[in-house]
PDB file of N, CA and C in Angstrom:
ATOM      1  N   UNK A   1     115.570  79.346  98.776  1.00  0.00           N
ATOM      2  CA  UNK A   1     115.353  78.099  98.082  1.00  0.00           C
ATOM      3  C   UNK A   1     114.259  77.308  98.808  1.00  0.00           C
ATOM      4  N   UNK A   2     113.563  76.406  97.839  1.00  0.00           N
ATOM      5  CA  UNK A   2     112.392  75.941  98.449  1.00  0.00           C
ATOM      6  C   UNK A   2     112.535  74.608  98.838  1.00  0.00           C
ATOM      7  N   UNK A   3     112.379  73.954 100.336  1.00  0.00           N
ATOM      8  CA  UNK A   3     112.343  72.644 100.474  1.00  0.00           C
ATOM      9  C   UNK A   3     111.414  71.995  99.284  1.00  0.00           C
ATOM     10  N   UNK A   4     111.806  70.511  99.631  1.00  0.00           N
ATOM     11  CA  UNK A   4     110.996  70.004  98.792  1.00  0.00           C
ATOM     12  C   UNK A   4     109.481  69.490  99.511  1.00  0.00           C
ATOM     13  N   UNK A   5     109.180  69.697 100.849  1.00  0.00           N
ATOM     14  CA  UNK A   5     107.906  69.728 100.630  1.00  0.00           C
ATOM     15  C   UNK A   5     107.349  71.201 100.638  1.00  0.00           C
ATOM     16  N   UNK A   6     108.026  72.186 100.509  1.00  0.00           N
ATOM     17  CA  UNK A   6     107.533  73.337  99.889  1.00  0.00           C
ATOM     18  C   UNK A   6     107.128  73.668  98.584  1.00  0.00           C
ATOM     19  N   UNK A   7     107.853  72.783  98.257  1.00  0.00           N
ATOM     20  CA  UNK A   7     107.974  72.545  96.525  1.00  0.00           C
ATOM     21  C   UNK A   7     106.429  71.864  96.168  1.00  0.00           C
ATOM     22  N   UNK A   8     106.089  71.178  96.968  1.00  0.00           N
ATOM     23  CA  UNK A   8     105.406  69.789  96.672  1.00  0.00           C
ATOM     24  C   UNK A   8     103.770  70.992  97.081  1.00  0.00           C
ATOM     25  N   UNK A   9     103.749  71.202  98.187  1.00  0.00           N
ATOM     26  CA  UNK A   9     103.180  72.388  98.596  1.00  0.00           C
ATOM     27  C   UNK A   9     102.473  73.246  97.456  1.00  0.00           C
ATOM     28  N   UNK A  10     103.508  74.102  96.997  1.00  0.00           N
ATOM     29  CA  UNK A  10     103.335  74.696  96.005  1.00  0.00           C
ATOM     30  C   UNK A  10     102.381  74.471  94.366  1.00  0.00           C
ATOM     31  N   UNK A  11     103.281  73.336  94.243  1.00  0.00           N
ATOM     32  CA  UNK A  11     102.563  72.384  93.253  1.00  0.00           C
ATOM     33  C   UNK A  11     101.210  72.105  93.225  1.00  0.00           C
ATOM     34  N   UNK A  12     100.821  71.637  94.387  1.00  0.00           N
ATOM     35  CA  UNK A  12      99.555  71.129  94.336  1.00  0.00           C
ATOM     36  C   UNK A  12      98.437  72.198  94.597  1.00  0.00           C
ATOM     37  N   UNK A  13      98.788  73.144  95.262  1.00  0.00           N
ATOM     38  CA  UNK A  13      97.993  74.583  95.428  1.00  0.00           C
ATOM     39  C   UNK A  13      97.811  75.329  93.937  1.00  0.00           C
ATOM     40  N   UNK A  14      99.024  75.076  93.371  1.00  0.00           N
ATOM     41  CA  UNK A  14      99.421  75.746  91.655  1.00  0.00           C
ATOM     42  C   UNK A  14      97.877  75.040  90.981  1.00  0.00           C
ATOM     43  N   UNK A  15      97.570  73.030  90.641  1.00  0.00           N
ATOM     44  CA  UNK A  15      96.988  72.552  90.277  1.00  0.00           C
ATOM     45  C   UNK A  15      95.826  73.014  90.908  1.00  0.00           C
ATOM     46  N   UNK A  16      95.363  73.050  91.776  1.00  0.00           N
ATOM     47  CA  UNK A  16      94.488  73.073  92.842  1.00  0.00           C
ATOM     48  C   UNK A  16      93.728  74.311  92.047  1.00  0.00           C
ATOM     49  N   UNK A  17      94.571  75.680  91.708  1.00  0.00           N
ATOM     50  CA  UNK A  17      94.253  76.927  91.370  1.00  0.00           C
ATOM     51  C   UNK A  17      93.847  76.929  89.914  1.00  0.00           C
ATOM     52  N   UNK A  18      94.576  75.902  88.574  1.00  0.00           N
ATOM     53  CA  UNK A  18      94.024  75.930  87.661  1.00  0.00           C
ATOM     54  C   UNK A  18      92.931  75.000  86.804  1.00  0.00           C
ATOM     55  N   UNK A  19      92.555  73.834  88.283  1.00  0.00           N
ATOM     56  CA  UNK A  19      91.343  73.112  88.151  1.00  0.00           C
ATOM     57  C   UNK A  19      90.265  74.078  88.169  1.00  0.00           C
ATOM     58  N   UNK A  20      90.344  75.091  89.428  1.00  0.00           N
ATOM     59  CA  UNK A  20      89.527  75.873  89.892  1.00  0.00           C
ATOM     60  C   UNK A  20      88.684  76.552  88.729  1.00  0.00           C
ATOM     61  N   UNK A  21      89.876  76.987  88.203  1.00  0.00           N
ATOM     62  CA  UNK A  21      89.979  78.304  87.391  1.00  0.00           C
ATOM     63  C   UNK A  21      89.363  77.713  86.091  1.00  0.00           C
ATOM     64  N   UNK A  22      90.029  76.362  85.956  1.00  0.00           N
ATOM     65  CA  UNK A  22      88.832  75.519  84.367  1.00  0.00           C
ATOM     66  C   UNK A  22      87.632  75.492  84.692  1.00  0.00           C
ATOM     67  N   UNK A  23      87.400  75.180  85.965  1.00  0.00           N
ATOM     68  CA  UNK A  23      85.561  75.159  86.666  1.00  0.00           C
ATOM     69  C   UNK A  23      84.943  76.074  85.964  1.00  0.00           C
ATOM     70  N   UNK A  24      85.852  77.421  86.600  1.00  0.00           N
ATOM     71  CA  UNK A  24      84.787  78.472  86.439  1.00  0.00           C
ATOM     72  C   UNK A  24      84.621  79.174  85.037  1.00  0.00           C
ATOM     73  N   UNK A  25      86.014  78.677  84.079  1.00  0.00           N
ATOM     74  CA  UNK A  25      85.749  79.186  82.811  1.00  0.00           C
ATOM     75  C   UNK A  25      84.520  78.428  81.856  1.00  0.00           C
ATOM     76  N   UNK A  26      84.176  76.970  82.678  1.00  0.00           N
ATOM     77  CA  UNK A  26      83.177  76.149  81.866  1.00  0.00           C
ATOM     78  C   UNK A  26      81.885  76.356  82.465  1.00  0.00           C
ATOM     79  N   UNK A  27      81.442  77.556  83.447  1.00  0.00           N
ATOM     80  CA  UNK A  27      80.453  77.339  83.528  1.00  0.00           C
ATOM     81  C   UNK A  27      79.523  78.382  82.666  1.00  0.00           C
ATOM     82  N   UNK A  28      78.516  78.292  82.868  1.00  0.00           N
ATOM     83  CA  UNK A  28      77.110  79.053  81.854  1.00  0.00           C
ATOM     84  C   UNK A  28      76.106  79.669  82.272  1.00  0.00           C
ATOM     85  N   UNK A  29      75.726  80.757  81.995  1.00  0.00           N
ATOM     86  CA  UNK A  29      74.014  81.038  82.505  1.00  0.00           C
ATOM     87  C   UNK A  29      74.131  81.852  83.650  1.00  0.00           C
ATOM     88  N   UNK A  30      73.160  81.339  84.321  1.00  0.00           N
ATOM     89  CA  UNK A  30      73.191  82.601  85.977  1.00  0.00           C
ATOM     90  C   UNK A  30      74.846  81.710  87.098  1.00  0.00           C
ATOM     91  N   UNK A  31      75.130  80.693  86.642  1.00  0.00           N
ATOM     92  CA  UNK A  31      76.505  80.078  87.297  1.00  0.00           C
ATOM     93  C   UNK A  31      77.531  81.057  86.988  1.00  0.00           C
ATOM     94  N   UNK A  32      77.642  81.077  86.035  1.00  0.00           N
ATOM     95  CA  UNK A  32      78.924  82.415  85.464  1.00  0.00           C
ATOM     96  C   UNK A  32      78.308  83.488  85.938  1.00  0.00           C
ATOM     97  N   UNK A  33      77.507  83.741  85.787  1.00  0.00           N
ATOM     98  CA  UNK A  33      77.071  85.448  86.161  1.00  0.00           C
ATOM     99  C   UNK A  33      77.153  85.908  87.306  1.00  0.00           C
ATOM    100  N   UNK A  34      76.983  84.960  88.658  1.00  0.00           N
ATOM    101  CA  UNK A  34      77.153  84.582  89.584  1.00  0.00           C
ATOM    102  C   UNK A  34      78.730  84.887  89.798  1.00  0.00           C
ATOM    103  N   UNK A  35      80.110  83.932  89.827  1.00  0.00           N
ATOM    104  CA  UNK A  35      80.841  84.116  89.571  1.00  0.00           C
ATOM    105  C   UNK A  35      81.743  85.298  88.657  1.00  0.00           C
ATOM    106  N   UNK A  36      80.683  86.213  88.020  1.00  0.00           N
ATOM    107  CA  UNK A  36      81.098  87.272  87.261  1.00  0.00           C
ATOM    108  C   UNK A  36      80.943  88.678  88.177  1.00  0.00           C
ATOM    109  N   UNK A  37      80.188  88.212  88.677  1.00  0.00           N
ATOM    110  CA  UNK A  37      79.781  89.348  90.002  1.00  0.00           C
ATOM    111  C   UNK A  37      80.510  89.024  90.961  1.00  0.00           C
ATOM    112  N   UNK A  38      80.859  88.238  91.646  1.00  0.00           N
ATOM    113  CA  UNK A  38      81.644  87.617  92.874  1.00  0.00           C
ATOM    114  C   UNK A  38      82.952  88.284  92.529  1.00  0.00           C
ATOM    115  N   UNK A  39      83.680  88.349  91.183  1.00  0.00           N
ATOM    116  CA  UNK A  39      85.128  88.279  90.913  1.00  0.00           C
ATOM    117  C   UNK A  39      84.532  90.033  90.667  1.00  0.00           C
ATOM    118  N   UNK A  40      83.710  90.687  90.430  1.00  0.00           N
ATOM    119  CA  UNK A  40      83.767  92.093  90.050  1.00  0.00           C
ATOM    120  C   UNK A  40      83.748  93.151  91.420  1.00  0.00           C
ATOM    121  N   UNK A  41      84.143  92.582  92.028  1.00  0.00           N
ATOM    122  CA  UNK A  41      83.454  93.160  93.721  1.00  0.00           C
ATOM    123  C   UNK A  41      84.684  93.757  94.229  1.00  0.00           C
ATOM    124  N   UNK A  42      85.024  94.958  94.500  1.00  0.00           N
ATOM    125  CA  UNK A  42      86.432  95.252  95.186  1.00  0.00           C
ATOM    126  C   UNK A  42      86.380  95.728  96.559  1.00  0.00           C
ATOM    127  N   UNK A  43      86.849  94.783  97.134  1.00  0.00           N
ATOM    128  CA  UNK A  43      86.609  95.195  98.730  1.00  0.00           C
ATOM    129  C   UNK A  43      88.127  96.050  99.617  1.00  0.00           C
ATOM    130  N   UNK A  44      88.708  96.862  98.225  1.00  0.00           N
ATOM    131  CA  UNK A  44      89.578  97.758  98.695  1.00  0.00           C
ATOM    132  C   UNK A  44      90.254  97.478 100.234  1.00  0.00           C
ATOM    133  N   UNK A  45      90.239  98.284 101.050  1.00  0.00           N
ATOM    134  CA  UNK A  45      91.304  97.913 101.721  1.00  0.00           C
ATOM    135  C   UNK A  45      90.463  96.991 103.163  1.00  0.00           C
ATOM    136  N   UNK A  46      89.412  96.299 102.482  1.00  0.00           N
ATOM    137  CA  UNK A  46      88.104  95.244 103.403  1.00  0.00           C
ATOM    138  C   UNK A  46      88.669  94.080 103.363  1.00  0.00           C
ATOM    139  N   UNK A  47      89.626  93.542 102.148  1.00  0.00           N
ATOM    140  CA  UNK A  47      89.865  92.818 102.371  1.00  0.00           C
ATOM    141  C   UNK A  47      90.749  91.338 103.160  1.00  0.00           C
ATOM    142  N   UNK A  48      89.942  90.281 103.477  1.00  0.00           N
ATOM    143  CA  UNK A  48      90.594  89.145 103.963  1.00  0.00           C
ATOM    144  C   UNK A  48      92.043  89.277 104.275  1.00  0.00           C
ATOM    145  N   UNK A  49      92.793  88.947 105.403  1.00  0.00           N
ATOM    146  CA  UNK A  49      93.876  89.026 105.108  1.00  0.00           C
ATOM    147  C   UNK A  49      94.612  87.847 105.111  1.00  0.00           C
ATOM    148  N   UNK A  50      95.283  87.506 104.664  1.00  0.00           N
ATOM    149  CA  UNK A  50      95.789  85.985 104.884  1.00  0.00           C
ATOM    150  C   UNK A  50      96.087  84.996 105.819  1.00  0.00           C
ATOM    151  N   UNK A  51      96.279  86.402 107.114  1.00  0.00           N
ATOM    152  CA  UNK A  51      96.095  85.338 108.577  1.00  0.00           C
ATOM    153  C   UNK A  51      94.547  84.973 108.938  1.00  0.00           C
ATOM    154  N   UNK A  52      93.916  86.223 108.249  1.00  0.00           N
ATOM    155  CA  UNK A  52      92.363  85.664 108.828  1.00  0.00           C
ATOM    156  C   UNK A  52      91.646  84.511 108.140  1.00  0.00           C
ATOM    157  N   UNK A  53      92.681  84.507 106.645  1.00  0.00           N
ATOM    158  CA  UNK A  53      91.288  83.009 106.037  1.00  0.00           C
ATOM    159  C   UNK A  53      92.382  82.308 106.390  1.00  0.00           C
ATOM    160  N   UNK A  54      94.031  82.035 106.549  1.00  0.00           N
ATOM    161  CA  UNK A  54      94.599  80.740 107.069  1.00  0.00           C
ATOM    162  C   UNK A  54      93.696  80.395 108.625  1.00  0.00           C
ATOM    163  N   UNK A  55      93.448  81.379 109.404  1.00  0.00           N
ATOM    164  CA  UNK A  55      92.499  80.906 110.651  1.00  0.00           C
ATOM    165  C   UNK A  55      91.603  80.241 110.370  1.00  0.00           C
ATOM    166  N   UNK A  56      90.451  80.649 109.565  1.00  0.00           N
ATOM    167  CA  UNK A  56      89.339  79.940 109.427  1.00  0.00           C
ATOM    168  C   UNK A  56      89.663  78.563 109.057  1.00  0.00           C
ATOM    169  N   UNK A  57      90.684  78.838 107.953  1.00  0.00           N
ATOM    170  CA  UNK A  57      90.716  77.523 106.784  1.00  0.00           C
ATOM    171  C   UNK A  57      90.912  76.284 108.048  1.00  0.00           C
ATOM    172  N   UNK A  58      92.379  77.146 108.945  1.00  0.00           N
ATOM    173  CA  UNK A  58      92.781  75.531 110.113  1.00  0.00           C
ATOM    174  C   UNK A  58      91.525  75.741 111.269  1.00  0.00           C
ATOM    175  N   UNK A  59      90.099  76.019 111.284  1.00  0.00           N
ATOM    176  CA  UNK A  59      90.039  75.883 112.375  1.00  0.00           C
ATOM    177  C   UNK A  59      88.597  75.141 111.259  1.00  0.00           C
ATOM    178  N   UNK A  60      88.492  75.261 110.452  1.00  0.00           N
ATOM    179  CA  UNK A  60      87.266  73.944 109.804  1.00  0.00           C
ATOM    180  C   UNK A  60      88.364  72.927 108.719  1.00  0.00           C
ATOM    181  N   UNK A  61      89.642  72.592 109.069  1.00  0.00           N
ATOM    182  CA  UNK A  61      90.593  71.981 108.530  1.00  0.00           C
ATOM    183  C   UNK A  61      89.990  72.105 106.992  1.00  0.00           C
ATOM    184  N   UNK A  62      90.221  72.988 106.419  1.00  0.00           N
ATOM    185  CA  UNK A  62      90.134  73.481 105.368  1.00  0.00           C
ATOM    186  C   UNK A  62      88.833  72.801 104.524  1.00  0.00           C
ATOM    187  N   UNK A  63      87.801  73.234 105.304  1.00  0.00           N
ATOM    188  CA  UNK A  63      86.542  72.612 104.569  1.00  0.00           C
ATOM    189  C   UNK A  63      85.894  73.414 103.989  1.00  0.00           C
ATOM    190  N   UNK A  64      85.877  73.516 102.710  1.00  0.00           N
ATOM    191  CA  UNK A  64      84.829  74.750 103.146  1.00  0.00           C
ATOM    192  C   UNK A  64      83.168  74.950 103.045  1.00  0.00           C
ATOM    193  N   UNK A  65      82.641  73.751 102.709  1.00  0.00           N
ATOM    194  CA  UNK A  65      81.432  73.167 103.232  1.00  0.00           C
ATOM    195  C   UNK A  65      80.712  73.549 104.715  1.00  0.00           C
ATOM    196  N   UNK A  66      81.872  73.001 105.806  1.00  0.00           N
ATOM    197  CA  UNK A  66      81.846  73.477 107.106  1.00  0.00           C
ATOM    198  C   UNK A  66      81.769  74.919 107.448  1.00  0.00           C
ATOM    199  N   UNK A  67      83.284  75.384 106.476  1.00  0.00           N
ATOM    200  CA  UNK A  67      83.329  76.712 107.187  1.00  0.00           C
ATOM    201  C   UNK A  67      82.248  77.845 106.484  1.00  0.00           C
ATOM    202  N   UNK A  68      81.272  77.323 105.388  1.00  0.00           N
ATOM    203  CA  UNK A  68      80.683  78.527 104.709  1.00  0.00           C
ATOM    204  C   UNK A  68      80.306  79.688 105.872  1.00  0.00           C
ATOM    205  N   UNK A  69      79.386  79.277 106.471  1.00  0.00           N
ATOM    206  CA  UNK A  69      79.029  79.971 107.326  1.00  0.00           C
ATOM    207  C   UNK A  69      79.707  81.377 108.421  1.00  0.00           C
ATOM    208  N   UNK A  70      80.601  80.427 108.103  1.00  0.00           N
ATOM    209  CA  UNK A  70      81.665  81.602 108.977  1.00  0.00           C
ATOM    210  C   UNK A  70      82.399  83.014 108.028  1.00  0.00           C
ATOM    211  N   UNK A  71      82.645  81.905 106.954  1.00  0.00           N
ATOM    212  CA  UNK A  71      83.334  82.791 105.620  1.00  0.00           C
ATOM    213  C   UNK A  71      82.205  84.060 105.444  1.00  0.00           C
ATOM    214  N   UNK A  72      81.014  83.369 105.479  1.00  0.00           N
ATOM    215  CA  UNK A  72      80.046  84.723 105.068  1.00  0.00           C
ATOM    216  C   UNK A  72      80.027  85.530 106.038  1.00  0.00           C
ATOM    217  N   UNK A  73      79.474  85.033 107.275  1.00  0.00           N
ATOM    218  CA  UNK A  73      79.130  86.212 108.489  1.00  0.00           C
ATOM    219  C   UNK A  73      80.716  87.409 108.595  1.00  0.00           C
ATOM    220  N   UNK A  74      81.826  86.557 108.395  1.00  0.00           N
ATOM    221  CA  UNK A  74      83.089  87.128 107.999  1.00  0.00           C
ATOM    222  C   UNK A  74      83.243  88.479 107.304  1.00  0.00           C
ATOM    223  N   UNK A  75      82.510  88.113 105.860  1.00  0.00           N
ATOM    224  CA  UNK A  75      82.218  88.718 104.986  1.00  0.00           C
ATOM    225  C   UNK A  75      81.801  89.983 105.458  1.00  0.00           C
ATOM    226  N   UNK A  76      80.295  89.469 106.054  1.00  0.00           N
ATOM    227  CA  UNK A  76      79.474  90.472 106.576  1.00  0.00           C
ATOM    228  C   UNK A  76      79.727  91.523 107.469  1.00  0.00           C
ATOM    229  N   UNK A  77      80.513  90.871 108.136  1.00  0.00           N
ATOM    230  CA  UNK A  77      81.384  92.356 109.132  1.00  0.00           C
ATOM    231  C   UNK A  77      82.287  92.846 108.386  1.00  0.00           C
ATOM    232  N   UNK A  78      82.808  92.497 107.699  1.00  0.00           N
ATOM    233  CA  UNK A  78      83.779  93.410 106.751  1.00  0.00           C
ATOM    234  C   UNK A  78      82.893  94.924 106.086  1.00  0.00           C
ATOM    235  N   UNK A  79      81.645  93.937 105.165  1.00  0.00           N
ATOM    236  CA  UNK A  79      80.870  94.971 104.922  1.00  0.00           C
ATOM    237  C   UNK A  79      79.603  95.876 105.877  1.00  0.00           C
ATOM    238  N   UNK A  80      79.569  95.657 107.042  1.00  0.00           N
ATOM    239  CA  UNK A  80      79.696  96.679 107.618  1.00  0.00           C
ATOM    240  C   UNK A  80      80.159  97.761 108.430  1.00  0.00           C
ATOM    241  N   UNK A  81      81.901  96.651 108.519  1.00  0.00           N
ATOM    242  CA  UNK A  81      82.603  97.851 108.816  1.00  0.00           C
ATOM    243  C   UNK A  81      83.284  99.227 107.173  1.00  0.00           C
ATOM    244  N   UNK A  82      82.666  98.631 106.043  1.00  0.00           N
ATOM    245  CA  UNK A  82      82.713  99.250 105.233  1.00  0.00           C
ATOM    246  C   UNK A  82      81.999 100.411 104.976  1.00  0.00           C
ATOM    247  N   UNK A  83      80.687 100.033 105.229  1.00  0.00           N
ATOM    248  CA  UNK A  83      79.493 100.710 105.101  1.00  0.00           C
ATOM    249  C   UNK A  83      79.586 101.973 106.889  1.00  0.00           C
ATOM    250  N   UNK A  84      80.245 101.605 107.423  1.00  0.00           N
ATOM    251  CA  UNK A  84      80.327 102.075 108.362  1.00  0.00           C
ATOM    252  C   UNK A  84      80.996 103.658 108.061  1.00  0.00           C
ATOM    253  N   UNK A  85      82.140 102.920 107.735  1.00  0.00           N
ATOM    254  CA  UNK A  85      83.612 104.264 107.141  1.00  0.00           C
ATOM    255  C   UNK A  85      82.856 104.856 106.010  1.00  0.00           C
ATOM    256  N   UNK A  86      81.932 104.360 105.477  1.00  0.00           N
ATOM    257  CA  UNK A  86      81.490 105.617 104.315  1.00  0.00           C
ATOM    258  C   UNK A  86      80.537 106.047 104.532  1.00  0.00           C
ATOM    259  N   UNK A  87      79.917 105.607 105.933  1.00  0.00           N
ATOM    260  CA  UNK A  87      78.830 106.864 106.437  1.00  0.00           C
ATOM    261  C   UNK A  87      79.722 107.897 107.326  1.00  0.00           C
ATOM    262  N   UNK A  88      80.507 107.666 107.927  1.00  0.00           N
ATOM    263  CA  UNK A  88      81.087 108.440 108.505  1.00  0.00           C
ATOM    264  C   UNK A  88      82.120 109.964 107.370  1.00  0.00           C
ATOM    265  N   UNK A  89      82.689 108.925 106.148  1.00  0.00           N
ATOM    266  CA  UNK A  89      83.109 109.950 105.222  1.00  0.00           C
ATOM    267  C   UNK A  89      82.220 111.243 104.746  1.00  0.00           C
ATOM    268  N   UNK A  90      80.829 110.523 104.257  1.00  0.00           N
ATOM    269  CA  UNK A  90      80.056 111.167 104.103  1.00  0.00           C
ATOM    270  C   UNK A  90      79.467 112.412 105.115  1.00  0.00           C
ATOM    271  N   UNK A  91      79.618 111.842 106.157  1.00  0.00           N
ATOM    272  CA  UNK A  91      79.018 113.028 107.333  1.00  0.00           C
ATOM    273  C   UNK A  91      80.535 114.129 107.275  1.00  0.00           C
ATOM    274  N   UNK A  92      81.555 113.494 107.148  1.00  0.00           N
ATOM    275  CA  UNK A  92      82.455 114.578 107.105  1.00  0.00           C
ATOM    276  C   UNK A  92      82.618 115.353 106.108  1.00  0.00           C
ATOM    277  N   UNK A  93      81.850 114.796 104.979  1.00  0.00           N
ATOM    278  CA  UNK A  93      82.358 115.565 103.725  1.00  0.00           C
ATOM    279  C   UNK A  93      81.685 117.041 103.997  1.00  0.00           C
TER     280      UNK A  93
END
């Protein structure tokens, strides 16, 4: 059972998620396309894990203005530890 500031928690992350989500259904042009590519991307088993973006999020108190920078370079080692494992697959194949 959920306290009630779990509850409250919840709620506002819930809103939080379908403001988001109206954003991105109203946008147009290279903005959506943008966002159409971003959401088409599968970073299989690359991806974020929830302790690593709760880290970032509390260590730029959830800015993410501040934290872009980090989020990407983030990113960026992911994809080359991606690019890494599929040169190596490849040499084994």
């Amino acid at each position: 059972m959920m306290t009630e500031q779990e509850r409250e928690n919840y709620e506002r992350a819930h809103r939080s998620y379908l403001a988001t989500k109206a954003r991105r259904e109203a946008l147009e042009g290279k903005d959506k396309e943008l966002f159409e590519r971003i959401e088409s991307v599968n970073t299989g088993r690359y991806s974020a894990s929830v302790s690593e973006c709760l880290a970032i999020a509390h260590v730029h108190n959830n800015n993410a203005i501040n934290s872009f920078h980090d989020i990407f370079c983030f990113g960026f080692l992911k994809g080359i530890r991606a690019e890494k494992a599929r040169r190596r697959r490849d040499r084994n194949a």
